[in-house]
C-alpha atoms as a PDB file:
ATOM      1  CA  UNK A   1     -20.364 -53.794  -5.540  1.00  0.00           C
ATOM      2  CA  UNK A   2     -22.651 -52.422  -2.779  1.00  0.00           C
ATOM      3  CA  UNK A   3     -19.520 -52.385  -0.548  1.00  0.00           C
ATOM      4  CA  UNK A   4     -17.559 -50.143  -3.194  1.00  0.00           C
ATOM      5  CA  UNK A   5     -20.850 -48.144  -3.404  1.00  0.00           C
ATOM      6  CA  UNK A   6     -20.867 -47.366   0.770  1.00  0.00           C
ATOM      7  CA  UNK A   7     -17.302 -46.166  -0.088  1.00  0.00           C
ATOM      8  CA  UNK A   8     -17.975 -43.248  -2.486  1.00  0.00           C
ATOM      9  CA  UNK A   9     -20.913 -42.478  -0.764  1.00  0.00           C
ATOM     10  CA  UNK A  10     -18.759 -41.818   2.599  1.00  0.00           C
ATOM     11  CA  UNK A  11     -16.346 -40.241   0.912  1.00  0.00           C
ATOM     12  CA  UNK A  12     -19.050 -38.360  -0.777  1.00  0.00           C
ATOM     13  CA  UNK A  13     -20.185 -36.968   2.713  1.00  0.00           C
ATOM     14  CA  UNK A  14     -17.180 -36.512   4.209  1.00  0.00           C
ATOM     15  CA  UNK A  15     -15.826 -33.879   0.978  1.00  0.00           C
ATOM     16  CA  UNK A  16     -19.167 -32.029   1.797  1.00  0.00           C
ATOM     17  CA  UNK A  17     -18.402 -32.109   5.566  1.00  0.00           C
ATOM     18  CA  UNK A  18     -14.968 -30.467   4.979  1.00  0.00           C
ATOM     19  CA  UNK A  19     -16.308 -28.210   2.367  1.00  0.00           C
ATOM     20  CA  UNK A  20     -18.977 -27.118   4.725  1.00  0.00           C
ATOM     21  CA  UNK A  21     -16.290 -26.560   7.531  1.00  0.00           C
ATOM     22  CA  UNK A  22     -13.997 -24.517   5.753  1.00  0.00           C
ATOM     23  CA  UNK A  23     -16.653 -22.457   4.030  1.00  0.00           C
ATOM     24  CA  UNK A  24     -18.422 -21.668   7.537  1.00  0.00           C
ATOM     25  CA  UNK A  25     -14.830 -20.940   9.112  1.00  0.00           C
ATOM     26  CA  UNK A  26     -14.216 -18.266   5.959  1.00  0.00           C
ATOM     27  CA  UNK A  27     -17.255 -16.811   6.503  1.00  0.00           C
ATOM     28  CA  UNK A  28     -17.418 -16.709  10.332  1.00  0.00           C
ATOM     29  CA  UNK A  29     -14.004 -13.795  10.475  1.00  0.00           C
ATOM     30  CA  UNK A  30     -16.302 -11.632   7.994  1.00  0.00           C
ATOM     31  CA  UNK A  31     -19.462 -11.816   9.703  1.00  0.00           C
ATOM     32  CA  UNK A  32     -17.877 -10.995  12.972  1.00  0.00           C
ATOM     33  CA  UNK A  33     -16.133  -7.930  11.283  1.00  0.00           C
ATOM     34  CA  UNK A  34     -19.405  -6.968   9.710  1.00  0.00           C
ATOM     35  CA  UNK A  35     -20.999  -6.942  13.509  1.00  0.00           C
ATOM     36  CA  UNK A  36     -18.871  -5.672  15.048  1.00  0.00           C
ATOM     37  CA  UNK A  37     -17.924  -2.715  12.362  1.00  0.00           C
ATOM     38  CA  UNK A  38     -21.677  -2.202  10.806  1.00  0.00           C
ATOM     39  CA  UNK A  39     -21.464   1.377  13.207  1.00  0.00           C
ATOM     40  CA  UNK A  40     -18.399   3.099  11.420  1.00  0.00           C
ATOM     41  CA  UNK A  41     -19.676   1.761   8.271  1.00  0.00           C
ATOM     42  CA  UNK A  42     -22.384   3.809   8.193  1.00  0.00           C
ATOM     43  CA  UNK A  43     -20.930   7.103   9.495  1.00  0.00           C
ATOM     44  CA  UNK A  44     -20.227   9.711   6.225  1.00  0.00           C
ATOM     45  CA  UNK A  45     -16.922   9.109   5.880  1.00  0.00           C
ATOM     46  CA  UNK A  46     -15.311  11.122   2.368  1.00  0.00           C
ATOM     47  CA  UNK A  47     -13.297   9.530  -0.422  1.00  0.00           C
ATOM     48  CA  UNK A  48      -9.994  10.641  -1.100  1.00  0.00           C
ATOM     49  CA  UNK A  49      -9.179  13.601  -2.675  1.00  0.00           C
ATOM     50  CA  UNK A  50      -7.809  13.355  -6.343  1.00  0.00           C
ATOM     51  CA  UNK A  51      -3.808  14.957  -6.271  1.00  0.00           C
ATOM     52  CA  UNK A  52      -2.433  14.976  -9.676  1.00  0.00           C
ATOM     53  CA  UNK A  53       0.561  12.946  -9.179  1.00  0.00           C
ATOM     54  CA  UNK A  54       3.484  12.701 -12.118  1.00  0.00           C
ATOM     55  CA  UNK A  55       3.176   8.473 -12.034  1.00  0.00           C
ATOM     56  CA  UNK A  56      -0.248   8.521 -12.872  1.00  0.00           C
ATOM     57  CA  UNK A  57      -1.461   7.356 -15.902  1.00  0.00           C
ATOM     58  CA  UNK A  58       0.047   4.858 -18.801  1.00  0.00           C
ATOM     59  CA  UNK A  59       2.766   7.393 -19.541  1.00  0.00           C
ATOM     60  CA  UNK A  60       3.453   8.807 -15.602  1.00  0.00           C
ATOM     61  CA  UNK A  61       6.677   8.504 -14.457  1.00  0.00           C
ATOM     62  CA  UNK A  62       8.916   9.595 -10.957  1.00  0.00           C
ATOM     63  CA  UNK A  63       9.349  12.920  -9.961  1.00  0.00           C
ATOM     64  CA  UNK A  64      12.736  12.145  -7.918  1.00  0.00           C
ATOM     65  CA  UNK A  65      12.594  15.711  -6.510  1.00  0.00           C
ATOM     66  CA  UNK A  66       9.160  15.036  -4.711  1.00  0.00           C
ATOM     67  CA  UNK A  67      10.565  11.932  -3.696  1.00  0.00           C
ATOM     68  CA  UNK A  68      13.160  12.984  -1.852  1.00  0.00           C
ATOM     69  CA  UNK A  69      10.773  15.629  -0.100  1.00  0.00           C
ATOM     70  CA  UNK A  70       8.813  12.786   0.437  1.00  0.00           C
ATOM     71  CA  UNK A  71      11.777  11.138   2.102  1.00  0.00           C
ATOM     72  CA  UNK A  72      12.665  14.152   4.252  1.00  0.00           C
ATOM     73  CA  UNK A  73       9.072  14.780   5.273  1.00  0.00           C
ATOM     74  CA  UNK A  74       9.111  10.683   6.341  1.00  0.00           C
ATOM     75  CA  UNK A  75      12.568  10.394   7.955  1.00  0.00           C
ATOM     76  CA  UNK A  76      11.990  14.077  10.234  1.00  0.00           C
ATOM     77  CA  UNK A  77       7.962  13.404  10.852  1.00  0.00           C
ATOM     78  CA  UNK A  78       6.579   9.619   9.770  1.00  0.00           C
ATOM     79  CA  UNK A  79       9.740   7.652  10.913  1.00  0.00           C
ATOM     80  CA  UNK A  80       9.191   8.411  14.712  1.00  0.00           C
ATOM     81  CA  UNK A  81       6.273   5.903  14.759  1.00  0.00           C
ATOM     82  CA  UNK A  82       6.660   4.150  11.122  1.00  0.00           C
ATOM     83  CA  UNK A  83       8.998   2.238  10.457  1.00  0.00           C
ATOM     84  CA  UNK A  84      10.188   0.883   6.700  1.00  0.00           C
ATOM     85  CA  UNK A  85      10.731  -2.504   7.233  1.00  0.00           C
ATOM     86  CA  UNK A  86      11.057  -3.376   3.388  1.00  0.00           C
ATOM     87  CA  UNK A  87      13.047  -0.432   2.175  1.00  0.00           C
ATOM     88  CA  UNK A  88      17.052  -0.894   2.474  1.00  0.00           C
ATOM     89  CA  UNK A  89      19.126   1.955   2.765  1.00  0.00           C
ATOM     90  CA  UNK A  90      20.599   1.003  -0.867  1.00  0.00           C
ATOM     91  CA  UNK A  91      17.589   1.517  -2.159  1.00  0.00           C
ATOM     92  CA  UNK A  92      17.960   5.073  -1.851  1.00  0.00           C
ATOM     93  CA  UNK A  93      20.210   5.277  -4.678  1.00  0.00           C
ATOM     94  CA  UNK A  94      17.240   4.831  -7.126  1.00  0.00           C
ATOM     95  CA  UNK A  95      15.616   8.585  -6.063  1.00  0.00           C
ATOM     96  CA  UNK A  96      19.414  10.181  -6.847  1.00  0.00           C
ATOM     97  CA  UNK A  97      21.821   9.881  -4.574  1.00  0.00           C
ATOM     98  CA  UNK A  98      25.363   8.369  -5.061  1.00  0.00           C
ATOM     99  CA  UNK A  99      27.232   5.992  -2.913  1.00  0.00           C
ATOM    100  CA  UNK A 100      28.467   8.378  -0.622  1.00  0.00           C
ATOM    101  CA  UNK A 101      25.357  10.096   0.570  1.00  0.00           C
ATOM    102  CA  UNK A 102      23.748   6.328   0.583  1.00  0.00           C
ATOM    103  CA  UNK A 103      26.336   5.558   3.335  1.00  0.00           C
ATOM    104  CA  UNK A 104      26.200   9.006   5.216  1.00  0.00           C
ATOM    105  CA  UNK A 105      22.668   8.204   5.562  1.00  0.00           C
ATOM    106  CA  UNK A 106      22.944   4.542   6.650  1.00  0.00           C
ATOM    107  CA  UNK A 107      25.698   5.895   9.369  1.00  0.00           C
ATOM    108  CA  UNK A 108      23.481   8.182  10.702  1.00  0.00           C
ATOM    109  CA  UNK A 109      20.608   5.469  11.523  1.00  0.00           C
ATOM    110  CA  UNK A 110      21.094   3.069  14.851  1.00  0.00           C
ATOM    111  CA  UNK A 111      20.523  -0.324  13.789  1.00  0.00           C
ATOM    112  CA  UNK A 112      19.797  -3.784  15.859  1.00  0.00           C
ATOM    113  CA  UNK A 113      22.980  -5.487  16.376  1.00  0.00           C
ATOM    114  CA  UNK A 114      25.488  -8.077  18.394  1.00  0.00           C
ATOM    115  CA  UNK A 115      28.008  -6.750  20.626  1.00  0.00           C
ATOM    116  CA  UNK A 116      30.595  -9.447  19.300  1.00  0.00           C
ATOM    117  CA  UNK A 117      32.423  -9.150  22.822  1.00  0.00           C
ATOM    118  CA  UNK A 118      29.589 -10.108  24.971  1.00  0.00           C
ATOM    119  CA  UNK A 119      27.080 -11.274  22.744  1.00  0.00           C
ATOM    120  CA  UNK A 120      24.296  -9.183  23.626  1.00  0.00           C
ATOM    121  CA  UNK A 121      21.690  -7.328  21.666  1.00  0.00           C
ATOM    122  CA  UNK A 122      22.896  -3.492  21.068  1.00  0.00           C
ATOM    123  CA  UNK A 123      22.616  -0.691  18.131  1.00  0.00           C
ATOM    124  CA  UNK A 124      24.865  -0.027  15.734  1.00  0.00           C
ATOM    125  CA  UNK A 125      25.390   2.876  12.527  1.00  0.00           C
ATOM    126  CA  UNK A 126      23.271   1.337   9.806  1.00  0.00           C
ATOM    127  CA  UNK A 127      25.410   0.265   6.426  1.00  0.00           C
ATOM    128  CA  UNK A 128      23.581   0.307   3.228  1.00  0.00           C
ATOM    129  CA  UNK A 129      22.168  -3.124   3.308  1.00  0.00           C
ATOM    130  CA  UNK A 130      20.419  -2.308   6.614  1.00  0.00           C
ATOM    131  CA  UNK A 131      17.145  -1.636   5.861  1.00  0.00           C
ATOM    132  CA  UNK A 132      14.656   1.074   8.189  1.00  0.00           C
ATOM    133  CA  UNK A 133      14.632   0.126  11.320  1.00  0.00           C
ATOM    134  CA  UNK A 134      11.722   0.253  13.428  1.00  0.00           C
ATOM    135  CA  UNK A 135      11.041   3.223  16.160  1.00  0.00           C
ATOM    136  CA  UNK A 136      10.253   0.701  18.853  1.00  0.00           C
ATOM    137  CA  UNK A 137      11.918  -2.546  20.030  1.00  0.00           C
ATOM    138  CA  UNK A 138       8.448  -4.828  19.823  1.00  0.00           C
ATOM    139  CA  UNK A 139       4.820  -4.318  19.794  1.00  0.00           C
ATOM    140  CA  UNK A 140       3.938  -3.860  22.963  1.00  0.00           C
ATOM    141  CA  UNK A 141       6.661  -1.152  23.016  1.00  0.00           C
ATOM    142  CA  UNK A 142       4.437   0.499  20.523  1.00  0.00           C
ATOM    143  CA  UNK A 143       0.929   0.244  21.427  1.00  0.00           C
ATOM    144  CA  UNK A 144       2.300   1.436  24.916  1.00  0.00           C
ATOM    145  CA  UNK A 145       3.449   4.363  23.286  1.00  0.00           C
ATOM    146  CA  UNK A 146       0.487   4.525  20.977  1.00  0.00           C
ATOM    147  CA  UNK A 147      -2.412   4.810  23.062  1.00  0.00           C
ATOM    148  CA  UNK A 148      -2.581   1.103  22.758  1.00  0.00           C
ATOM    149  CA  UNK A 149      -2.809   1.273  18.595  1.00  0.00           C
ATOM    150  CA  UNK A 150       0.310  -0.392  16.797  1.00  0.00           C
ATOM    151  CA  UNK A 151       1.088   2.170  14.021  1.00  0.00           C
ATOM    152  CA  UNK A 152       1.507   0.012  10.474  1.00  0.00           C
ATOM    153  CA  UNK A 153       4.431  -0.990   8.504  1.00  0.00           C
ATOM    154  CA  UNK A 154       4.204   2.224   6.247  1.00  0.00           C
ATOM    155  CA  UNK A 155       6.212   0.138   3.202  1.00  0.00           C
ATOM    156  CA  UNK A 156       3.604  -1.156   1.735  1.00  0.00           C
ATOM    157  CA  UNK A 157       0.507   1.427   2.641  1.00  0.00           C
ATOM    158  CA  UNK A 158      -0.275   3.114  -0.743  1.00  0.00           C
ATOM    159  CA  UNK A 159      -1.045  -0.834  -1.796  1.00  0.00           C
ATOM    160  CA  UNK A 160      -2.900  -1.630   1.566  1.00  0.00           C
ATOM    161  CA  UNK A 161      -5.604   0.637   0.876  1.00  0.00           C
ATOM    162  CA  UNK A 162      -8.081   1.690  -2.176  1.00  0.00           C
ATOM    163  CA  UNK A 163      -6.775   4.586  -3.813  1.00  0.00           C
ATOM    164  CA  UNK A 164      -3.902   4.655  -1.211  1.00  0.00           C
ATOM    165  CA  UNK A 165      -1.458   7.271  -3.170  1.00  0.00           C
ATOM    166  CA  UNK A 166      -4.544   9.610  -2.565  1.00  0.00           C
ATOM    167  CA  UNK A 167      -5.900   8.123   1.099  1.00  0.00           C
ATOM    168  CA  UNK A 168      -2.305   8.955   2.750  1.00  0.00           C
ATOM    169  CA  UNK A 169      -2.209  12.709   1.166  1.00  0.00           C
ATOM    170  CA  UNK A 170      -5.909  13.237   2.165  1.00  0.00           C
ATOM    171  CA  UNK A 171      -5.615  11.412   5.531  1.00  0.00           C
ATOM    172  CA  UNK A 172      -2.089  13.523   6.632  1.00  0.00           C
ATOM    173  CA  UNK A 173      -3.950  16.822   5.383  1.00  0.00           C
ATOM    174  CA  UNK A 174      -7.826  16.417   6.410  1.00  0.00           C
ATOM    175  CA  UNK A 175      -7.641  16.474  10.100  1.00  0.00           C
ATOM    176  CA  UNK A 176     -10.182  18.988  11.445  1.00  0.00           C
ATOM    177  CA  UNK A 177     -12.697  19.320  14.076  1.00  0.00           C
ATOM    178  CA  UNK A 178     -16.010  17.745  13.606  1.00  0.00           C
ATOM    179  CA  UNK A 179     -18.762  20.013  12.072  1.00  0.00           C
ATOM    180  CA  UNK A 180     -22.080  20.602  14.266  1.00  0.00           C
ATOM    181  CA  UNK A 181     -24.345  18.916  11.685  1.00  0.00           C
ATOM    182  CA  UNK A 182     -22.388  15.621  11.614  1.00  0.00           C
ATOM    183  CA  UNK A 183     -22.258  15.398  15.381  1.00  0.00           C
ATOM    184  CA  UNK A 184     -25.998  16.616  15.540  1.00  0.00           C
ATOM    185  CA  UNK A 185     -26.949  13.403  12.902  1.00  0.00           C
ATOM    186  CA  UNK A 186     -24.532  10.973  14.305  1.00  0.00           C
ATOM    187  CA  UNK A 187     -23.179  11.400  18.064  1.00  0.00           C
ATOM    188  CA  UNK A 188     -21.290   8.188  17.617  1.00  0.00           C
ATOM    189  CA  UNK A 189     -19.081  10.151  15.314  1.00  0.00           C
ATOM    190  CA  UNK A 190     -17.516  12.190  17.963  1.00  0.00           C
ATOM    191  CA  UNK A 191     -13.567  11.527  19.078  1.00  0.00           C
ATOM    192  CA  UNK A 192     -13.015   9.664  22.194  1.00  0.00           C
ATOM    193  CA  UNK A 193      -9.872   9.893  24.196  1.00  0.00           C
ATOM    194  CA  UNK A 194      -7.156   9.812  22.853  1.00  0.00           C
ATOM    195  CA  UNK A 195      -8.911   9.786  19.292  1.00  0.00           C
ATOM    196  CA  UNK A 196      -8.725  12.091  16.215  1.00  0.00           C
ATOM    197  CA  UNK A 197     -11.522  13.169  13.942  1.00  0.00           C
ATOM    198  CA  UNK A 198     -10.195  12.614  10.049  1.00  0.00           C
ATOM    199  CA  UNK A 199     -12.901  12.693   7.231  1.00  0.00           C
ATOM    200  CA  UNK A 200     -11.500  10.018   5.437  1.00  0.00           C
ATOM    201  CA  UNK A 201     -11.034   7.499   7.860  1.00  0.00           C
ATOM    202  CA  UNK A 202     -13.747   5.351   7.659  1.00  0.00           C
ATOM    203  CA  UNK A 203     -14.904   5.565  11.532  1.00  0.00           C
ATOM    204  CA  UNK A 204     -13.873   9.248  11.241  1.00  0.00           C
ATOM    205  CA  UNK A 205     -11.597   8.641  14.162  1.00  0.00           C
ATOM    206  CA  UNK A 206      -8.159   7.319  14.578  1.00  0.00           C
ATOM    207  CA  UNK A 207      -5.547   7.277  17.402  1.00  0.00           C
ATOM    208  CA  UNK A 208      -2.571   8.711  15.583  1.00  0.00           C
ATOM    209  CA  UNK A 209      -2.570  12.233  15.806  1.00  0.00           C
ATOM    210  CA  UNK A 210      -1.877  14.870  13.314  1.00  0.00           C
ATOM    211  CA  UNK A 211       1.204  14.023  12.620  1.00  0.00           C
ATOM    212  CA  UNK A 212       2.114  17.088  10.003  1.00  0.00           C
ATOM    213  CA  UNK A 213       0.605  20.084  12.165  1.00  0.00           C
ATOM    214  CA  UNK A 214       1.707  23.359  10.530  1.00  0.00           C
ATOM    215  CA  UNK A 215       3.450  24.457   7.489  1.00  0.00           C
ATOM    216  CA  UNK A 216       7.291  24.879   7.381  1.00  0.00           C
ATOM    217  CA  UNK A 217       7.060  21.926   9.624  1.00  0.00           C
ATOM    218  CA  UNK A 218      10.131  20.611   6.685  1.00  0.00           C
ATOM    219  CA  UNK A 219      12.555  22.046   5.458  1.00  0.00           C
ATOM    220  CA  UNK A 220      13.130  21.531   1.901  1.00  0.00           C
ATOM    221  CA  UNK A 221      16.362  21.416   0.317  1.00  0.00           C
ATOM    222  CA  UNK A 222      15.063  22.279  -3.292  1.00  0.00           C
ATOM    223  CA  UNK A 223      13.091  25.581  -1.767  1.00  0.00           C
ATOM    224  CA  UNK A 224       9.863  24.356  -2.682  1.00  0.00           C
ATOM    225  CA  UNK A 225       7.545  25.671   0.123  1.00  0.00           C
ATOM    226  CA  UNK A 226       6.426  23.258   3.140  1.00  0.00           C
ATOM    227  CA  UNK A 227       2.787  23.192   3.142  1.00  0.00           C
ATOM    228  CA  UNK A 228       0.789  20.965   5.130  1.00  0.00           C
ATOM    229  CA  UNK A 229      -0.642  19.712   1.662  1.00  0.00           C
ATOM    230  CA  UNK A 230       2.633  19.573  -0.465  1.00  0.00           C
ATOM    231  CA  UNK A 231       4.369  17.877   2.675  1.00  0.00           C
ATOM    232  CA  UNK A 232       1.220  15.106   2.643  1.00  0.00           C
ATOM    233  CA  UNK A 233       1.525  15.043  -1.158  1.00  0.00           C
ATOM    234  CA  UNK A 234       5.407  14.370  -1.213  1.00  0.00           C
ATOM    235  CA  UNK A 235       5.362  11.793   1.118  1.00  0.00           C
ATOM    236  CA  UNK A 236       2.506  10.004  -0.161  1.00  0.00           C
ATOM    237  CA  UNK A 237       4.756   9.880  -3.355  1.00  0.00           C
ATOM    238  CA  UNK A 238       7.551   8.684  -1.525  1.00  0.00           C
ATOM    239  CA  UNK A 239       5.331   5.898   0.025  1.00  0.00           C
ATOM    240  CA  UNK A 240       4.084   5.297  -3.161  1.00  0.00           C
ATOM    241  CA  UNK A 241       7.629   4.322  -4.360  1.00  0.00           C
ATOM    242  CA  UNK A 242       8.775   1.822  -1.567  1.00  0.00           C
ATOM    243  CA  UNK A 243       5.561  -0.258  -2.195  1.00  0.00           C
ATOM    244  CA  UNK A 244       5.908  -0.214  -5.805  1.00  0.00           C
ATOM    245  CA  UNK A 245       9.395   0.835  -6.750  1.00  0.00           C
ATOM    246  CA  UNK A 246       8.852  -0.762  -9.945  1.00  0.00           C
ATOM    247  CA  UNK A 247       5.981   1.024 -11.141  1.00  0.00           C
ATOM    248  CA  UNK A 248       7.522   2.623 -13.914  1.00  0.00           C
ATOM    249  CA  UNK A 249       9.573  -0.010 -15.551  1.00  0.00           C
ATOM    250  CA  UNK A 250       6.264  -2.037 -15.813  1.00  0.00           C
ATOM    251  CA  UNK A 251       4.502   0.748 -17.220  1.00  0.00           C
ATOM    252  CA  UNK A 252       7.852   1.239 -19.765  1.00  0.00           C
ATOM    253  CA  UNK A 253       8.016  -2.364 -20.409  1.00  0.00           C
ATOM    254  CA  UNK A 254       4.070  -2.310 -21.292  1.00  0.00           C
ATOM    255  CA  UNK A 255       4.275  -0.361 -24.152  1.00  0.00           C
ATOM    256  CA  UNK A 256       6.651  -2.819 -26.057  1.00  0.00           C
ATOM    257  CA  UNK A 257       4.992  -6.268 -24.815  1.00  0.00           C
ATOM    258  CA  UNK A 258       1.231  -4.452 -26.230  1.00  0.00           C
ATOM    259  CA  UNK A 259       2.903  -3.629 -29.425  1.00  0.00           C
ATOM    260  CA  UNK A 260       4.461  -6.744 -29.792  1.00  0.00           C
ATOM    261  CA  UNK A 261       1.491  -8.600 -29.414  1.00  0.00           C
ATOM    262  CA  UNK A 262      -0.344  -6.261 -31.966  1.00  0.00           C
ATOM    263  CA  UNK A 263       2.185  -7.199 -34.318  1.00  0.00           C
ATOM    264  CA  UNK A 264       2.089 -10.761 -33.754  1.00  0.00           C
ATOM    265  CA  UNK A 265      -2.052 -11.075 -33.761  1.00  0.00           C
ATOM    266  CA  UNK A 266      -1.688  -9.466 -37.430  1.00  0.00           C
ATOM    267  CA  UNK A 267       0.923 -12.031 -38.331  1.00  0.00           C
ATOM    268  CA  UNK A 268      -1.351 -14.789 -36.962  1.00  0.00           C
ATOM    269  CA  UNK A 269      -4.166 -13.493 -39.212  1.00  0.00           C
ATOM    270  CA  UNK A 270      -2.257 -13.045 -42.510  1.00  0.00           C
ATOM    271  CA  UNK A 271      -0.645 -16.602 -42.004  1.00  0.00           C
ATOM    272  CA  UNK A 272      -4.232 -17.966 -41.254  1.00  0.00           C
ATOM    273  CA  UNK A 273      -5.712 -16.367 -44.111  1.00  0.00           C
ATOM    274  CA  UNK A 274      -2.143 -17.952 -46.429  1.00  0.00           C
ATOM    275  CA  UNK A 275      -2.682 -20.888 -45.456  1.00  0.00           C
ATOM    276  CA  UNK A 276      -6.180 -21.906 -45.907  1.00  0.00           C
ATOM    277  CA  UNK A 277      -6.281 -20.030 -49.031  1.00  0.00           C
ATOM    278  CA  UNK A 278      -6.349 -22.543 -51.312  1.00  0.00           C
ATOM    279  CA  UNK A 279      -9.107 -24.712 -49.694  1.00  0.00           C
ATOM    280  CA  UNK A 280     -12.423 -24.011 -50.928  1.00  0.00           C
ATOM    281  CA  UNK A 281     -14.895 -24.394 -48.989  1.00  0.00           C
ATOM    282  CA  UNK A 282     -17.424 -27.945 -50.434  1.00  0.00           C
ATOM    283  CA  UNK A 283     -20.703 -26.288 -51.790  1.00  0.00           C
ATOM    284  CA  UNK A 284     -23.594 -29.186 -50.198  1.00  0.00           C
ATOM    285  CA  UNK A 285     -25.095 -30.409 -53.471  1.00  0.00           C
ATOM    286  CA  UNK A 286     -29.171 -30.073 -53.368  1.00  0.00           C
ATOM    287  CA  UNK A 287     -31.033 -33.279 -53.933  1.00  0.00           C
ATOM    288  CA  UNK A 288     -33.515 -33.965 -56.710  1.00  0.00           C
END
């Protein structure tokens, strides 16, 4: 019996020994973040500006016209440094476009490939189960070209930060200089080298540079006019789509499943009520 006992105690110990291990090695990532990040936390950095997008809301749903801008504005400006890794050129076909232009724009993308005579890595025309290829051959390929900052997977961005529809339209549009008074109250908040001041970045200052730097920079094929703002707007949609290209089914699919279940908690209540209906309740008899 005491033997048995020494067991569960040890085993006691040692649960709270791994507990306590991975709890501190959780916490330890966090606490170096926090020390290491407490100074851009406190600089004044802005929250997004609120676009009026046509998915927002229960009832939103795609404007495929400002998607495609938003694909222009990414394939001639975002996809030099961006790539798309989990968008495939057939994917395409859900903002419009038939077969045939699916293809033409597959063609027109250099993909990796085999050279099936020699064996050796080379590029080839992309086909429509290609999907985006990356700008740059590896990592180091990019922060080399990057001022030594990898630029992100853009596929999944609008979910990778809060309010991201709204972060990538304000981010791509609110470049500026720093004003006097911010400098004056926090000197930290200047740009370095190679650095970019940007309100809503939450140091204020990134290493990508404005990459959407005058209007007209696009040019649209539906004639809607190229502004800094509508070309940050349009491809925030856009980015919007590839991380959630099912946003709008869900929200379609919604309405029925809340209905549904309307119906059915009424149902439940009238059969309830049916079926206990004819058992009464005992009255508890007083005693004398």
């Amino acid at each position: 019996m005491t033997k048995l006992l020494s067991i569960r105690v040890v085993a006691i110990l040692i649960g709270i020994g791994l507990a306590v291990t991975v709890l501190f090695w959780s916490l330890v990532p966090g606490v170096i973040a926090f020390v290491t990040e407490g100074q851009a936390e406190h600089l004044p950095y802005e929250e997004p500006r609120d676009f009026d997008f046509s998915f927002d809301g229960p009832f939103g749903k795609w404007d495929v016209q400002q998607l495609q801008r938003g694909l222009k504005v990414y394939d001639e400006v975002c996809s030099a440094c961006h790539s798309l890794k989990y968008v495939a050129f057939r994917n395409l076909s859900e903002l419009g476009y038939d077969e045939s232009q699916v293809k033409a724009y597959a063609a027109a993308k250099q993909v990796p490939g085999i050279d099936p005579n020699t064996g050796e890595a080379t590029t080839r025309p992309g086909l429509p189960t290609d999907y985006f290829p990356s700008p740059y051959p590896n990592n180091v390929a990019a922060a080399a070209a990057n001022n030594n900052a990898i630029p992100p997977d853009l596929s999944l961005i609008t979910k990778a930060r809060g309010d991201g529809t709204n972060y990538v339209a304000s981010l791509l549009s609110g470049y500026q200089e720093p004003s006097a008074e911010l400098l004056a109250e926090h000197p930290e908040a200047a740009p370095g080298p190679g650095l970019y001041h940007n309100p809503y970045f939450p140091n204020l200052n990134l290493a990508m540079a404005p990459p959407i730097t005058m209007d007209g920079q696009v040019t649209y094929d539906d004639g809607t006019e190229a502004t800094i703002e509508q070309m940050s707007i349009d491809v925030a949609a856009f980015l919007t789509w590839t991380a959630e290209p099912t946003l709008i089914q869900r929200k379609q699919t919604g309405w029925p499943v809340l209905i549904f279940l309307l119906f059915a908690t009424v149902l439940a209540y009238l059969s309830k009520n049916q079926i206990w209906a004819a058992v009464k309740p005992k009255k508890n008899k007083k005693s004398d």
